[in-house]
N, C-alpha and C. Protein backbone atom coordinates (compact mmCIF):
# COMPACT_ATOMS: atom_id res chain seq x y z
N UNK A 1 -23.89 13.12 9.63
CA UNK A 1 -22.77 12.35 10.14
C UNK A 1 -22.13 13.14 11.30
N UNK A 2 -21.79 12.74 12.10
CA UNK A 2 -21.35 13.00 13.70
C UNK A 2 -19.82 13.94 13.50
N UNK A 3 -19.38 14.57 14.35
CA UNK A 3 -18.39 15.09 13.69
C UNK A 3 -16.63 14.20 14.14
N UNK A 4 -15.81 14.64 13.26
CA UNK A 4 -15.15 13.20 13.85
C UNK A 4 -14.12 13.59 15.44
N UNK A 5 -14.14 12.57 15.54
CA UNK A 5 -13.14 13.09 17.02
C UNK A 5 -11.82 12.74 16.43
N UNK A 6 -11.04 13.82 17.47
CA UNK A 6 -9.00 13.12 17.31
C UNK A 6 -8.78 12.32 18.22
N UNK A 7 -7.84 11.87 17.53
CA UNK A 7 -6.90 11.03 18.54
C UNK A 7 -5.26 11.84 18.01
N UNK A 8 -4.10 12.52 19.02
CA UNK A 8 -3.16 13.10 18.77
C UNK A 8 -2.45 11.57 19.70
N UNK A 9 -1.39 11.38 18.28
CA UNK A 9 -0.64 10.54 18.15
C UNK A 9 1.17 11.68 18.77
N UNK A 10 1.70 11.15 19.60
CA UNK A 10 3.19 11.59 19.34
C UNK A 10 4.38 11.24 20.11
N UNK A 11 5.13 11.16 18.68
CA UNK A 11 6.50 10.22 18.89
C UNK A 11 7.59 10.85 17.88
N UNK A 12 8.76 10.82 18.30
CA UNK A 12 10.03 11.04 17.50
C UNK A 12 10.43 10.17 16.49
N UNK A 13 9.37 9.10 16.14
CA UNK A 13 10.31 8.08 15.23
C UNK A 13 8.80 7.98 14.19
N UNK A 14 8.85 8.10 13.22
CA UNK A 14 7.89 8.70 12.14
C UNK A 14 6.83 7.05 11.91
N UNK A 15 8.12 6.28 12.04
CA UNK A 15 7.40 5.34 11.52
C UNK A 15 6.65 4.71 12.48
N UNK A 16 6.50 4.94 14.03
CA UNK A 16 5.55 4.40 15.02
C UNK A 16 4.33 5.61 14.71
N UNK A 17 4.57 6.20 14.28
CA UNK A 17 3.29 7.66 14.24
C UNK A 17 2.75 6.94 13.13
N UNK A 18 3.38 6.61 11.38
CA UNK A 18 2.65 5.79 10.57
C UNK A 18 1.96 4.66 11.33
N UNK A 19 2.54 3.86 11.78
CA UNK A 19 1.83 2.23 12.34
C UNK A 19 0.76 2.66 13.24
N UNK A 20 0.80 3.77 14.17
CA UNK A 20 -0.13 4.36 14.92
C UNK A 20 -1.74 4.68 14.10
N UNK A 21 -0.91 5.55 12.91
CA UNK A 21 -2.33 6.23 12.26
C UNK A 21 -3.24 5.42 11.13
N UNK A 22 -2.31 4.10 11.00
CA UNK A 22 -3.05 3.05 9.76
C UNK A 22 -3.69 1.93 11.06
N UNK A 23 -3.00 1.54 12.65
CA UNK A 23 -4.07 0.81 13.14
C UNK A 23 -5.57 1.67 14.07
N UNK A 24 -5.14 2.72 14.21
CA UNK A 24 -6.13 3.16 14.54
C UNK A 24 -7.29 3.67 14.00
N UNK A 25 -7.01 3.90 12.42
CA UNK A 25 -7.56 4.32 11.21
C UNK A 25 -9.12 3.78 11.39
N UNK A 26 -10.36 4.60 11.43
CA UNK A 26 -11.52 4.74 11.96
C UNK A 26 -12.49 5.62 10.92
N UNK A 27 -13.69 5.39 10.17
CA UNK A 27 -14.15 6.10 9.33
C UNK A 27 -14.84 7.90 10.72
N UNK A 28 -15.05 7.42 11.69
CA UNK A 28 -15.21 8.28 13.08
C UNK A 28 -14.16 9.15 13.67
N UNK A 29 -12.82 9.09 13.20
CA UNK A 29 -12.02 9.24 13.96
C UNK A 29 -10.46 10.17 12.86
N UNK A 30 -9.95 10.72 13.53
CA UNK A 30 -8.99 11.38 12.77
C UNK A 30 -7.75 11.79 13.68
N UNK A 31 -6.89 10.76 13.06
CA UNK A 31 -5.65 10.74 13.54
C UNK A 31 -4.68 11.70 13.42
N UNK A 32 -3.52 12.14 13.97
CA UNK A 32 -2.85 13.21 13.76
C UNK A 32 -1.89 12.92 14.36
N UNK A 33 -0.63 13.15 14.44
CA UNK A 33 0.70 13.84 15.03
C UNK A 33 1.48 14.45 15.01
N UNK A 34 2.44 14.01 16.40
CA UNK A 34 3.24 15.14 16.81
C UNK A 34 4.38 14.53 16.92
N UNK A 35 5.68 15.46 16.22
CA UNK A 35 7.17 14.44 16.86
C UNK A 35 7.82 14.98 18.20
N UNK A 36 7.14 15.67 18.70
CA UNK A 36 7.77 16.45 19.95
C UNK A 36 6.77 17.21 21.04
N UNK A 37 7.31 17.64 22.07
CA UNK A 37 6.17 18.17 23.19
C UNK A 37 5.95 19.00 22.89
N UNK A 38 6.33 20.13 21.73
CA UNK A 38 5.38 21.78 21.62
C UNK A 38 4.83 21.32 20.58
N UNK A 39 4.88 20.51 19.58
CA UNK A 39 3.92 20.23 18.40
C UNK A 39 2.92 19.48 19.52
N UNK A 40 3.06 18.84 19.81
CA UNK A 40 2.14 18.04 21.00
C UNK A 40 1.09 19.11 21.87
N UNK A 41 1.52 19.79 22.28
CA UNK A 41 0.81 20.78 23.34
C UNK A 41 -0.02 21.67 22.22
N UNK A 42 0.33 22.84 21.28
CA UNK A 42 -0.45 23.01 20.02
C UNK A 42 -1.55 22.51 19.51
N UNK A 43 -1.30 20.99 19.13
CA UNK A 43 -1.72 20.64 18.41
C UNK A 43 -3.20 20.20 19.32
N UNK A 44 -3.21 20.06 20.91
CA UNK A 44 -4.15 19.53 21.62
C UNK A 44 -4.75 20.65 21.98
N UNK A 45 -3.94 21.61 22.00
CA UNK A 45 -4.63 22.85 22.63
C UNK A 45 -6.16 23.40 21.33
N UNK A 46 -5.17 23.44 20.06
CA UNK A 46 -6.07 23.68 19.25
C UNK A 46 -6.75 22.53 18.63
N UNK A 47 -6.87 21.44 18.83
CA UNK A 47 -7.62 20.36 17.92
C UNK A 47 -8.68 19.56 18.93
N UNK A 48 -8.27 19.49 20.46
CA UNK A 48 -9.02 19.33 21.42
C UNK A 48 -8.90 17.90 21.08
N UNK A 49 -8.41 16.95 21.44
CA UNK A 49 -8.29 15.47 21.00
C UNK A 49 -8.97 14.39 21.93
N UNK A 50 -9.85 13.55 21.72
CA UNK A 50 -10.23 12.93 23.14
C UNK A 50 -9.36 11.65 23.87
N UNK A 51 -8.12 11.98 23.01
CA UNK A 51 -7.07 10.80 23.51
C UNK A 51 -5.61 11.19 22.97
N UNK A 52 -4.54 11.38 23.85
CA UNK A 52 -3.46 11.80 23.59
C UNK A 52 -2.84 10.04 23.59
N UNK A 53 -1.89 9.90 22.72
CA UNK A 53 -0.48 8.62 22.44
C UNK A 53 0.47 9.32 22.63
N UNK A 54 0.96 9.27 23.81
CA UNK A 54 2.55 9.77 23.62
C UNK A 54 3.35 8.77 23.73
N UNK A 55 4.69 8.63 23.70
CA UNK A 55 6.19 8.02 23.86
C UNK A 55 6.30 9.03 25.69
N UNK A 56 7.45 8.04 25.85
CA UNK A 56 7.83 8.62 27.29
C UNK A 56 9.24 9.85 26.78
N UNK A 57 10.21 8.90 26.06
CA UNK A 57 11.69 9.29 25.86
C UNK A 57 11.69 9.88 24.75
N UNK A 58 11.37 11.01 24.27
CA UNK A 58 11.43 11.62 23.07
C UNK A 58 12.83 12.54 23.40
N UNK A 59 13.95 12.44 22.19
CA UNK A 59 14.85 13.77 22.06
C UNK A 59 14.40 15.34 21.53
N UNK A 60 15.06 16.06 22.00
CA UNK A 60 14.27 17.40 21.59
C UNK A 60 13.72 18.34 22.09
N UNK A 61 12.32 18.75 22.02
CA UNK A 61 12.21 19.94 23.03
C UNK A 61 11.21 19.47 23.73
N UNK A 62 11.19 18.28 24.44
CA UNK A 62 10.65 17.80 25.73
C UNK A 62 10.29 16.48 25.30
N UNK A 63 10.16 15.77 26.61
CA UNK A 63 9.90 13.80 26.35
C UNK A 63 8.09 14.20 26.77
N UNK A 64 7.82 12.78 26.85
CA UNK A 64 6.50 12.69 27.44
C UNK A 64 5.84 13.37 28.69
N UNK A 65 7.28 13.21 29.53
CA UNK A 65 6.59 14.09 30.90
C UNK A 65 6.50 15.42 30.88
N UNK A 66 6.97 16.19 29.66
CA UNK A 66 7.53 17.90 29.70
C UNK A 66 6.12 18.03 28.60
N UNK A 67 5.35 16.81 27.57
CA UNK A 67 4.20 16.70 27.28
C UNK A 67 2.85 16.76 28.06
N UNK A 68 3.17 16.30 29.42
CA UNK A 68 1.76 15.70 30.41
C UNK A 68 2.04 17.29 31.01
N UNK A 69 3.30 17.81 31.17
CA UNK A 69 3.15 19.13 32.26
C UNK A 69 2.78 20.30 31.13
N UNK A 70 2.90 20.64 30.06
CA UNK A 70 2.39 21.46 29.53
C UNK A 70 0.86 21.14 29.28
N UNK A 71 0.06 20.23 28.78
CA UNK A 71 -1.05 20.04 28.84
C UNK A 71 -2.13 19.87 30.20
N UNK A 72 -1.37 19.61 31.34
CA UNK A 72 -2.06 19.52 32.54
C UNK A 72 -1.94 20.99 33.23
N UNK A 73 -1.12 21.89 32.29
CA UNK A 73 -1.04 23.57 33.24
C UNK A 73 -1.85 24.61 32.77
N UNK A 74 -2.58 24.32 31.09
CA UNK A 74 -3.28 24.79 30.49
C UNK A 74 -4.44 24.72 30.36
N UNK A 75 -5.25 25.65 30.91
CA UNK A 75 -6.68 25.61 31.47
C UNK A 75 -7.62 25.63 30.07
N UNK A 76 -7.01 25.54 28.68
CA UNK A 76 -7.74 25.57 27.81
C UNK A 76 -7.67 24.43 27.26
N UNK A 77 -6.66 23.41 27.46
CA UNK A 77 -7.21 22.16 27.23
C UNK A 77 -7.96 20.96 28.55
N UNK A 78 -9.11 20.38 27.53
CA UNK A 78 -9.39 19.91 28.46
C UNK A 78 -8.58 18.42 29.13
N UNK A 79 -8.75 18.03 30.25
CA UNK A 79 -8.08 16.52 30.61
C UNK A 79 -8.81 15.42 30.44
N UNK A 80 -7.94 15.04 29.14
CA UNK A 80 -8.15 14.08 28.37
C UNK A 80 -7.40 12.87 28.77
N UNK A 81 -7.71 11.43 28.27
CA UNK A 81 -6.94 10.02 28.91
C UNK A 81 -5.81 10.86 27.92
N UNK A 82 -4.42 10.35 29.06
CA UNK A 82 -3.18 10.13 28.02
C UNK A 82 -2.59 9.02 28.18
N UNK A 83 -2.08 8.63 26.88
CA UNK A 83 -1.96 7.15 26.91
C UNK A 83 0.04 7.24 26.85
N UNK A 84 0.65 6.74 27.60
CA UNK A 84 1.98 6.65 27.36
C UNK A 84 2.47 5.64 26.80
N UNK A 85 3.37 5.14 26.35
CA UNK A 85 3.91 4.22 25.38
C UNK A 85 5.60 4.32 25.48
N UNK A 86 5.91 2.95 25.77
CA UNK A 86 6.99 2.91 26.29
C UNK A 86 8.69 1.66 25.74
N UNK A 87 9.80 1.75 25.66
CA UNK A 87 10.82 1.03 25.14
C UNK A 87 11.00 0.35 27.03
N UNK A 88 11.34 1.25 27.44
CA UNK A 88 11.65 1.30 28.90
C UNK A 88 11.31 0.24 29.67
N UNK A 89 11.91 -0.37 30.67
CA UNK A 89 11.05 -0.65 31.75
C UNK A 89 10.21 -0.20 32.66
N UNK A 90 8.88 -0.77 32.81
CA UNK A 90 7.41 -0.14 32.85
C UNK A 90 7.49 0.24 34.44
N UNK A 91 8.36 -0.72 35.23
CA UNK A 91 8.86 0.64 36.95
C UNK A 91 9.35 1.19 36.53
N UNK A 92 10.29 1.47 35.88
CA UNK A 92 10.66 2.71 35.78
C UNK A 92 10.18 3.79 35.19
N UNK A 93 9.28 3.20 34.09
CA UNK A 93 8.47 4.46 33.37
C UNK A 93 7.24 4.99 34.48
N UNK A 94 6.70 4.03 35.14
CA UNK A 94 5.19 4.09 36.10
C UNK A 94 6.21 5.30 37.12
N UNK A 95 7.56 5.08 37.22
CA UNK A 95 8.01 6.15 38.19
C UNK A 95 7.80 7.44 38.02
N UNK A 96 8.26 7.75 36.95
CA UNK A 96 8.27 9.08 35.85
C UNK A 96 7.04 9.72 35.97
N UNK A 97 5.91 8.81 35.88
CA UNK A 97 4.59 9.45 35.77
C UNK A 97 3.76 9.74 36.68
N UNK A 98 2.68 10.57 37.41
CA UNK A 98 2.22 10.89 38.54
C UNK A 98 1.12 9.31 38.73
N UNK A 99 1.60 8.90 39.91
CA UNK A 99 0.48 8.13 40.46
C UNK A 99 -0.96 8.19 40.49
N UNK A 100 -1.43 9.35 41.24
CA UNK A 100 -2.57 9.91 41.32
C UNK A 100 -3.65 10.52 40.28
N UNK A 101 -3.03 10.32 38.91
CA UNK A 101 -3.90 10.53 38.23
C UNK A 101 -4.42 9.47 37.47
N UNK A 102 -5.69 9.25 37.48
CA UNK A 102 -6.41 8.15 36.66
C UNK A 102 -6.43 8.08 35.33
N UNK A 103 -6.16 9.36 34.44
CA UNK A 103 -6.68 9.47 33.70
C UNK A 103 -5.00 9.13 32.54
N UNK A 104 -4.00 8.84 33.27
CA UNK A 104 -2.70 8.58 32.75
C UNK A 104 -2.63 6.90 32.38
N UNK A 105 -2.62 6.33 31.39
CA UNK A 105 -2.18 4.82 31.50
C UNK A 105 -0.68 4.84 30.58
N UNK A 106 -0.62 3.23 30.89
CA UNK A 106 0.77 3.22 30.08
C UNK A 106 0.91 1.93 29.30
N UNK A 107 1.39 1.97 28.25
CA UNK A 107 1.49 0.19 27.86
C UNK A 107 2.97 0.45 26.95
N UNK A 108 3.71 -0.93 27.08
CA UNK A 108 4.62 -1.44 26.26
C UNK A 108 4.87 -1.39 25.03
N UNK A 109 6.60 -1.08 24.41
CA UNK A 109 6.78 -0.88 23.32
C UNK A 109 7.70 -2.69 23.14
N UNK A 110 7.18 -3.10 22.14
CA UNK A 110 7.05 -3.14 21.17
C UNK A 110 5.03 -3.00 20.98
N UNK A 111 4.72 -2.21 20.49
CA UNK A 111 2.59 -2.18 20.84
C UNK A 111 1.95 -3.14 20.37
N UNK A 112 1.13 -3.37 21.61
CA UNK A 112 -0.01 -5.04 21.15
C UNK A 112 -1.19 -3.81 20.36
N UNK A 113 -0.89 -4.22 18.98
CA UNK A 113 -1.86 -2.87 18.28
C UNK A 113 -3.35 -3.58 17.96
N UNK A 114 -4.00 -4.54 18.43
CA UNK A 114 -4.86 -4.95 18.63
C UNK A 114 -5.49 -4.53 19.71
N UNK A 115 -5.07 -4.97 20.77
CA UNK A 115 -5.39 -4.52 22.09
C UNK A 115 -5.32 -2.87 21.74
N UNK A 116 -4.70 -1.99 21.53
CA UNK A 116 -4.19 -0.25 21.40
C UNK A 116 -5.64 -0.34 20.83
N UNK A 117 -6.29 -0.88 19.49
CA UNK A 117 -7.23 -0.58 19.13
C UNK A 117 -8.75 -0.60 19.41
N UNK A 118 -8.64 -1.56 20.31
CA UNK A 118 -9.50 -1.89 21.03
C UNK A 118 -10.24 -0.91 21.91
N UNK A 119 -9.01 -0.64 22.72
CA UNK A 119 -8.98 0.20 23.67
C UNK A 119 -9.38 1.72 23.26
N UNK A 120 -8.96 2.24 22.19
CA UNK A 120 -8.91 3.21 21.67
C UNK A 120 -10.57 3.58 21.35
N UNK A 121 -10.96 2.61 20.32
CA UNK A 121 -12.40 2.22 19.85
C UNK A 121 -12.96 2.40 20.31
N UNK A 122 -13.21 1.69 21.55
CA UNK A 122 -13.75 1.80 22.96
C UNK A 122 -14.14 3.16 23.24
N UNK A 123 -13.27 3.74 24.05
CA UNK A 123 -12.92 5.22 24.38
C UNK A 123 -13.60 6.10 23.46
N UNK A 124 -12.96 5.91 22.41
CA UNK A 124 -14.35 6.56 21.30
C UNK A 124 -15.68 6.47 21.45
N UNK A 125 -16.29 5.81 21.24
CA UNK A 125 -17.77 5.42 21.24
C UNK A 125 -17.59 4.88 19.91
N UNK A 126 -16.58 3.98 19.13
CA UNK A 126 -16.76 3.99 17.61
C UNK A 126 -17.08 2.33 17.28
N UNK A 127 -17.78 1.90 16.43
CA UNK A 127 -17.78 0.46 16.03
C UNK A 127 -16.92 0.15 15.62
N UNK A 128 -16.81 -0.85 16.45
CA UNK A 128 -15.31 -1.46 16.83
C UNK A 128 -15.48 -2.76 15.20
N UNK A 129 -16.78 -3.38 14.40
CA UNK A 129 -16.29 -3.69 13.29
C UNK A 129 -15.57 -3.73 12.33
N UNK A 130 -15.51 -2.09 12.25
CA UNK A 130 -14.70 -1.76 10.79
C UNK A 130 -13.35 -2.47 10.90
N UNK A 131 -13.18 -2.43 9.66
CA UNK A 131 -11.91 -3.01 9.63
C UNK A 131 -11.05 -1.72 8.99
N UNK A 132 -9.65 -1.34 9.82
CA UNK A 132 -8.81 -0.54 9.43
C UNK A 132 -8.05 -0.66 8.10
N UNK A 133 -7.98 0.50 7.57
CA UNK A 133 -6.98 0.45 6.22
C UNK A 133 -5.90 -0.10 6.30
């Protein structure tokens, strides 16, 4: 059996990290999170994830963007898609975030967790059949 890949989930509000880790839930795949940007940076540095979920507006010791600049300055993780996730309005969040990188997307809070899964699946290489717990 293949070994499984992460996906690092992270957000300040516990219960979008639950709804996160039961739709993405994958017999391939192993979910995890973070409620903040140094559990976030840690946790990618050492777990190597092939897809970061962040929030933009986290309270605490950094939001999403103080997330993308610690992981984009550290030559030991690699650059991975990060996926942002947002309450906000999406100009104003697309402001926040660097243009020029491809590898940044963003989608809307309240989450189309169908579509999130899809997408996610995808990105994986995982059969997109299973049906989640």
């Amino acid at each position: 059996m293949p070994a499984k890949k992460w996906i690092l989930t992270v957000d300040d509000d516990p219960a979008i990290l639950e709804i996160l880790e039961a739709a993405l839930s994958h017999p391939e795949l192993t979910v995890t999170s973070a409620s903040d940007s140094l559990q976030a940076f840690i946790q990618a540095r050492d777990l190597l994830p092939i897809l970061i979920i962040c929030d933009i507006c986290m309270p605490g010791y950094g939001d999403g963007t103080k997330t993308l600049k610690l992981l984009r300055e550290d030559p030991r993780i690699p650059r991975v898609p990060i996926l942002f996730m947002t309450g906000m309005d999406l100009k104003k969040a697309r402001a926040l975030l660097p243009a020029d990188d491809p590898t940044i997307g963003l989608i809307p809070k309240p989450l189309d967790l169908e579509t999130l899964r899809s997408y996610v699946w995808k990105l994986a290489g995982v059969d997109g059949k299973v049906k989640p717990r």
